[in-house]
PDB file of N, CA and C in Angstrom:
ATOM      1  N   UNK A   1    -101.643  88.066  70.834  1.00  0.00           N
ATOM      2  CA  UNK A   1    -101.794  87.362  72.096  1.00  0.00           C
ATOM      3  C   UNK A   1    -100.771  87.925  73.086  1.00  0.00           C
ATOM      4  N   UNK A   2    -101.092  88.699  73.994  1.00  0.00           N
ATOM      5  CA  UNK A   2    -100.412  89.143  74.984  1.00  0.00           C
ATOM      6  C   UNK A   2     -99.499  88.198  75.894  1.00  0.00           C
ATOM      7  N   UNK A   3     -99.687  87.077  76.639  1.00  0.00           N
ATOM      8  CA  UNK A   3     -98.966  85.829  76.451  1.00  0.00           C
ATOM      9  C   UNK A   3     -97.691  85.328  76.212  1.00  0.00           C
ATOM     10  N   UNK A   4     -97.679  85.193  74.623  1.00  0.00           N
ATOM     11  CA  UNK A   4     -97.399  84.956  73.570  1.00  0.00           C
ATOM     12  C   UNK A   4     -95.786  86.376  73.624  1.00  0.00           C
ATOM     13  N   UNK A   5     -96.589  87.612  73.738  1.00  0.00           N
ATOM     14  CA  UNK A   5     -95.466  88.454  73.835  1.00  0.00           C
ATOM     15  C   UNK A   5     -94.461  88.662  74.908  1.00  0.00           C
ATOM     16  N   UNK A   6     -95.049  87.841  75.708  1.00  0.00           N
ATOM     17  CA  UNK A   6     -94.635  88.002  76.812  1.00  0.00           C
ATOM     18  C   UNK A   6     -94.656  88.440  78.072  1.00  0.00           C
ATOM     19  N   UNK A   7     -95.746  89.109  78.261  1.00  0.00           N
ATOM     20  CA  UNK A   7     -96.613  89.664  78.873  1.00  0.00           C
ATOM     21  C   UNK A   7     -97.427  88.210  80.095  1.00  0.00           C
ATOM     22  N   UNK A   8     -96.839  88.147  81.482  1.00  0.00           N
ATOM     23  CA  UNK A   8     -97.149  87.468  81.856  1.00  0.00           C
ATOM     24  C   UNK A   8     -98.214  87.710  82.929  1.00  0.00           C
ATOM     25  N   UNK A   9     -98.914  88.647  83.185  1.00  0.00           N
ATOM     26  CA  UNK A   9    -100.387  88.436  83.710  1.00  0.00           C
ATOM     27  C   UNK A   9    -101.220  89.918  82.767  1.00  0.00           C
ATOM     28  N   UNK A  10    -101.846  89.129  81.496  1.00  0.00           N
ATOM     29  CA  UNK A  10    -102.601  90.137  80.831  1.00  0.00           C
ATOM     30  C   UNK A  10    -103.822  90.444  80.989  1.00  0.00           C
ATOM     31  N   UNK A  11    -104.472  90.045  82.125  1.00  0.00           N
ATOM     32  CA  UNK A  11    -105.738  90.642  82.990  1.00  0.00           C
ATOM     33  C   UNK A  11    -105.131  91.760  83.411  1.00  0.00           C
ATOM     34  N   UNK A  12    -104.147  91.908  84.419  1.00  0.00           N
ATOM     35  CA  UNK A  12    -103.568  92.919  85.065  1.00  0.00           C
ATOM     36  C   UNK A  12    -103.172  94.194  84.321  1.00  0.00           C
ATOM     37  N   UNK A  13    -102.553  93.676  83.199  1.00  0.00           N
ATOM     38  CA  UNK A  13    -102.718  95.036  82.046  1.00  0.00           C
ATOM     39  C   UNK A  13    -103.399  95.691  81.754  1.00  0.00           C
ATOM     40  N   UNK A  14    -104.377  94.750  81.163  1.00  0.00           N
ATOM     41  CA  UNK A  14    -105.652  95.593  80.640  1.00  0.00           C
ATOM     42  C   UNK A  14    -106.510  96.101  81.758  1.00  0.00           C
ATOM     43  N   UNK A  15    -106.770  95.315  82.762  1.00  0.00           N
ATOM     44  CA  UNK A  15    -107.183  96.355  84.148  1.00  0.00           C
ATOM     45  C   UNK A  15    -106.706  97.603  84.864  1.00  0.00           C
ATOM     46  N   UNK A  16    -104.895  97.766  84.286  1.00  0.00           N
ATOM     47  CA  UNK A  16    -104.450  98.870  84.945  1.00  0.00           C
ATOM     48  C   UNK A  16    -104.526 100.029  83.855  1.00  0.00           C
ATOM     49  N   UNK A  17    -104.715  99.593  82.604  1.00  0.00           N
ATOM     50  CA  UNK A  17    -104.681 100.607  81.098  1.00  0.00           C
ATOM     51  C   UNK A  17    -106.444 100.910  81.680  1.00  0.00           C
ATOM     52  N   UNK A  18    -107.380 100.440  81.656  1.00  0.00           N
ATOM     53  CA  UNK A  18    -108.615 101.050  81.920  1.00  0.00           C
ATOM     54  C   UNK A  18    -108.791 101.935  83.243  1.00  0.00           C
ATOM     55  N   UNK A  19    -108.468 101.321  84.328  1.00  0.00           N
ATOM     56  CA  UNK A  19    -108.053 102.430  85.373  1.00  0.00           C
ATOM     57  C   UNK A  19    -107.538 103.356  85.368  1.00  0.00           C
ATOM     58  N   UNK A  20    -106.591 103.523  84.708  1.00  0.00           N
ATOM     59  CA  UNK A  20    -105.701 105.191  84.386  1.00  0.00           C
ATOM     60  C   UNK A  20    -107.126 105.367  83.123  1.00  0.00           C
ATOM     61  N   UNK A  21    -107.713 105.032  82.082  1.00  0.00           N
ATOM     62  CA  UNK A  21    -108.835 105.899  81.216  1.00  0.00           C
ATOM     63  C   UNK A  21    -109.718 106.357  81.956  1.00  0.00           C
ATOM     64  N   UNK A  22    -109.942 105.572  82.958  1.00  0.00           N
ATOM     65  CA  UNK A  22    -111.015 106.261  83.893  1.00  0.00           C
ATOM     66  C   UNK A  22    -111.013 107.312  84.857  1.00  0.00           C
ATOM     67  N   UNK A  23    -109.587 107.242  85.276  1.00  0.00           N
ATOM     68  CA  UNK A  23    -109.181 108.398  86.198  1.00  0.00           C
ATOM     69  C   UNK A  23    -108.912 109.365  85.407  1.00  0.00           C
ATOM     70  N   UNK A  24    -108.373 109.327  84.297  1.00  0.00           N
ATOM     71  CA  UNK A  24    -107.844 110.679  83.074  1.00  0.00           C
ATOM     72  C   UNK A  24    -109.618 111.145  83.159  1.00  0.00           C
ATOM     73  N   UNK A  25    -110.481 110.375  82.681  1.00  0.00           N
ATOM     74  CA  UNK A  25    -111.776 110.464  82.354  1.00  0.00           C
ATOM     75  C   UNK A  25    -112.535 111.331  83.277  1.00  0.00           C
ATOM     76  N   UNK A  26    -112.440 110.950  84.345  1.00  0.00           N
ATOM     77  CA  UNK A  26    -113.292 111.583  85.900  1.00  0.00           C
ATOM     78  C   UNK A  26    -112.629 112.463  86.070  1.00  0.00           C
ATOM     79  N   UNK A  27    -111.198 113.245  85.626  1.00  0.00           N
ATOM     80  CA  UNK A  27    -110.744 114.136  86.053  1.00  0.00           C
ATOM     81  C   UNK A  27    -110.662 114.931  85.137  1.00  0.00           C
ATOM     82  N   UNK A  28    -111.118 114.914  84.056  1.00  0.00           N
ATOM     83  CA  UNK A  28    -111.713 116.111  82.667  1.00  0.00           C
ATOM     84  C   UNK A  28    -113.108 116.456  83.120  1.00  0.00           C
ATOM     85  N   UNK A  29    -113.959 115.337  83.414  1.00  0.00           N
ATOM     86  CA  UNK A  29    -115.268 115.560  83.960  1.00  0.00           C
ATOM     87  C   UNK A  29    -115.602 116.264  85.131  1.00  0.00           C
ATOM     88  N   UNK A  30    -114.603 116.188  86.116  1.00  0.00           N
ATOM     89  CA  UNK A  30    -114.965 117.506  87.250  1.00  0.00           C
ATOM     90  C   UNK A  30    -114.281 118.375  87.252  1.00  0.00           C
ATOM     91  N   UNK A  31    -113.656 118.827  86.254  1.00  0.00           N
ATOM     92  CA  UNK A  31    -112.381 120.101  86.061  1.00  0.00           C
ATOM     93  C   UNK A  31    -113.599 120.955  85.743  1.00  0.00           C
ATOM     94  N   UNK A  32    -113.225 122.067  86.373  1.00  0.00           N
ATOM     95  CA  UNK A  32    -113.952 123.343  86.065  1.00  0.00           C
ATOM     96  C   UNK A  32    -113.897 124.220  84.860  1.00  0.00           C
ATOM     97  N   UNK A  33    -112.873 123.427  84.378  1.00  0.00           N
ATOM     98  CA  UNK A  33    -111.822 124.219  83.081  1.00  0.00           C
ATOM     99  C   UNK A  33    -110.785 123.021  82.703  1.00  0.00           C
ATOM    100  N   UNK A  34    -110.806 123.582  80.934  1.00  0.00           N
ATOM    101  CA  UNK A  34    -109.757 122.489  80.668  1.00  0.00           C
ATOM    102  C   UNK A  34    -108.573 123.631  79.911  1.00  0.00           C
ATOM    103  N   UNK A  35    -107.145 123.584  79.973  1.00  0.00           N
ATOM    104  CA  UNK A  35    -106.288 124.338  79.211  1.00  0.00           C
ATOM    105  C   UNK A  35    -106.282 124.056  78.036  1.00  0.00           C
ATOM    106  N   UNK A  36    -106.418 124.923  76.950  1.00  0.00           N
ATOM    107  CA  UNK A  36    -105.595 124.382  75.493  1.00  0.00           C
ATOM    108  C   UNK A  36    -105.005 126.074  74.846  1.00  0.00           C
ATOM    109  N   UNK A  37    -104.281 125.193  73.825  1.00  0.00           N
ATOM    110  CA  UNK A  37    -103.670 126.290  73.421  1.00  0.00           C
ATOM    111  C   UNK A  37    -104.736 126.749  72.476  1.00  0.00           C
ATOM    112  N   UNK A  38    -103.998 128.423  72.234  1.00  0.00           N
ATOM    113  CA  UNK A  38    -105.165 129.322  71.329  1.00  0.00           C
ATOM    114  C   UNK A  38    -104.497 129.178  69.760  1.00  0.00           C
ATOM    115  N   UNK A  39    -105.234 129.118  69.255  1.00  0.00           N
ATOM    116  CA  UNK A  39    -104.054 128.849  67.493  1.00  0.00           C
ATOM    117  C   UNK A  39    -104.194 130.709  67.733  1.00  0.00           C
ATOM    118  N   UNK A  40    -102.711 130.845  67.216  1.00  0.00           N
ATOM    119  CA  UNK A  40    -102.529 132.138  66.246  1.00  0.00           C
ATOM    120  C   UNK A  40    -103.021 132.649  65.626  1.00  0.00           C
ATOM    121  N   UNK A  41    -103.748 133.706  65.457  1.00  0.00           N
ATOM    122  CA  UNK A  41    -104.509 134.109  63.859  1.00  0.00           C
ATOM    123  C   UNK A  41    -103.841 134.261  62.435  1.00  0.00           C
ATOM    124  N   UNK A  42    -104.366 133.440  61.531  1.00  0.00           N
ATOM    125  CA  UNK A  42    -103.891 133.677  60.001  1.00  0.00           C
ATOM    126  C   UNK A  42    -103.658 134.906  59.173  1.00  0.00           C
ATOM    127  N   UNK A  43    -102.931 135.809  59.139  1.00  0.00           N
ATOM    128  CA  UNK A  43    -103.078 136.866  58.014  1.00  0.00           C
ATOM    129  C   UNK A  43    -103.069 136.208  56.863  1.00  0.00           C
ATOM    130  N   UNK A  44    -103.322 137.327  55.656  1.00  0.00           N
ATOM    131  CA  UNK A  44    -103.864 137.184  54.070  1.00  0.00           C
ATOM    132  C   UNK A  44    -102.887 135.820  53.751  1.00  0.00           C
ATOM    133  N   UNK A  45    -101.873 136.433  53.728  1.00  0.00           N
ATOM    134  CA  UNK A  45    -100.400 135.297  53.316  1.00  0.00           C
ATOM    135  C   UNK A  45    -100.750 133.871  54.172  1.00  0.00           C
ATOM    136  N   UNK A  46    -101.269 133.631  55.205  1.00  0.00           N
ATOM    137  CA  UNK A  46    -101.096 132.081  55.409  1.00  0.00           C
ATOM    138  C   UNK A  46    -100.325 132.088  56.574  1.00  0.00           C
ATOM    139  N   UNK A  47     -99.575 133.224  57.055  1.00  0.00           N
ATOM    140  CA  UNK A  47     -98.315 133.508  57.708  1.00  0.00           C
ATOM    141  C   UNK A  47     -99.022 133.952  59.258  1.00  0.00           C
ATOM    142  N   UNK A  48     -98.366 134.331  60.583  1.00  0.00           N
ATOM    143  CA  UNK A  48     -99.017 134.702  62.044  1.00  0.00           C
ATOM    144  C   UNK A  48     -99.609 136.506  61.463  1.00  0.00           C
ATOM    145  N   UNK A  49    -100.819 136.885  61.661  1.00  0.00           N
ATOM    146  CA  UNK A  49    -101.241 137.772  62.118  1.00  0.00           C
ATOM    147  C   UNK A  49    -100.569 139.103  62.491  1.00  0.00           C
ATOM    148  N   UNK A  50     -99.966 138.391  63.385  1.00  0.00           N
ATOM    149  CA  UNK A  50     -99.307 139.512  64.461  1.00  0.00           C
ATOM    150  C   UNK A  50     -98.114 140.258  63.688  1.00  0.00           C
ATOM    151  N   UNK A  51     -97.607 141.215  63.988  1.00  0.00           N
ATOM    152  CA  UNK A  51     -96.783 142.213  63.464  1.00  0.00           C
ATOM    153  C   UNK A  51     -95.249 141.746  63.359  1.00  0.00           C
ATOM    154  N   UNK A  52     -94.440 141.429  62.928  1.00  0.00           N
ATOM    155  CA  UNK A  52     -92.745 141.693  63.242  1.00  0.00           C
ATOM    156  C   UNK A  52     -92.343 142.525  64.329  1.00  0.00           C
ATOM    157  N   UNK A  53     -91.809 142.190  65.057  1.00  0.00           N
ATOM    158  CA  UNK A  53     -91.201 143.125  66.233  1.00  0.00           C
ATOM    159  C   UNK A  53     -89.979 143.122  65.535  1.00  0.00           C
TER     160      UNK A  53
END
């Protein structure tokens, strides 16, 4: 019970936690592009791919 925790207007919470999901939301949805990272490639061993410099 939000209330209870102390939380003294818990409409307002949960209305401002869905507003920021929706704006995160609408703004993945008109991005032209999203960043992520590329994983590394695995050599035989389990270990990065790439060479020792």
């Amino acid at each position: 019970d939000l209330v209870e925790a102390g939380i003294i207007d818990p409409t307002k919470v949960v209305r401002t936690a869905l507003e920021n999901a929706v704006s995160v939301a609408s703004l993945l949805l008109l991005t032209e592009a999203t960043m992520t990272e590329i994983p590394e490639p695995k050599g035989e061993n389990g270990r990065s791919g790439y060479p020792p410099e």
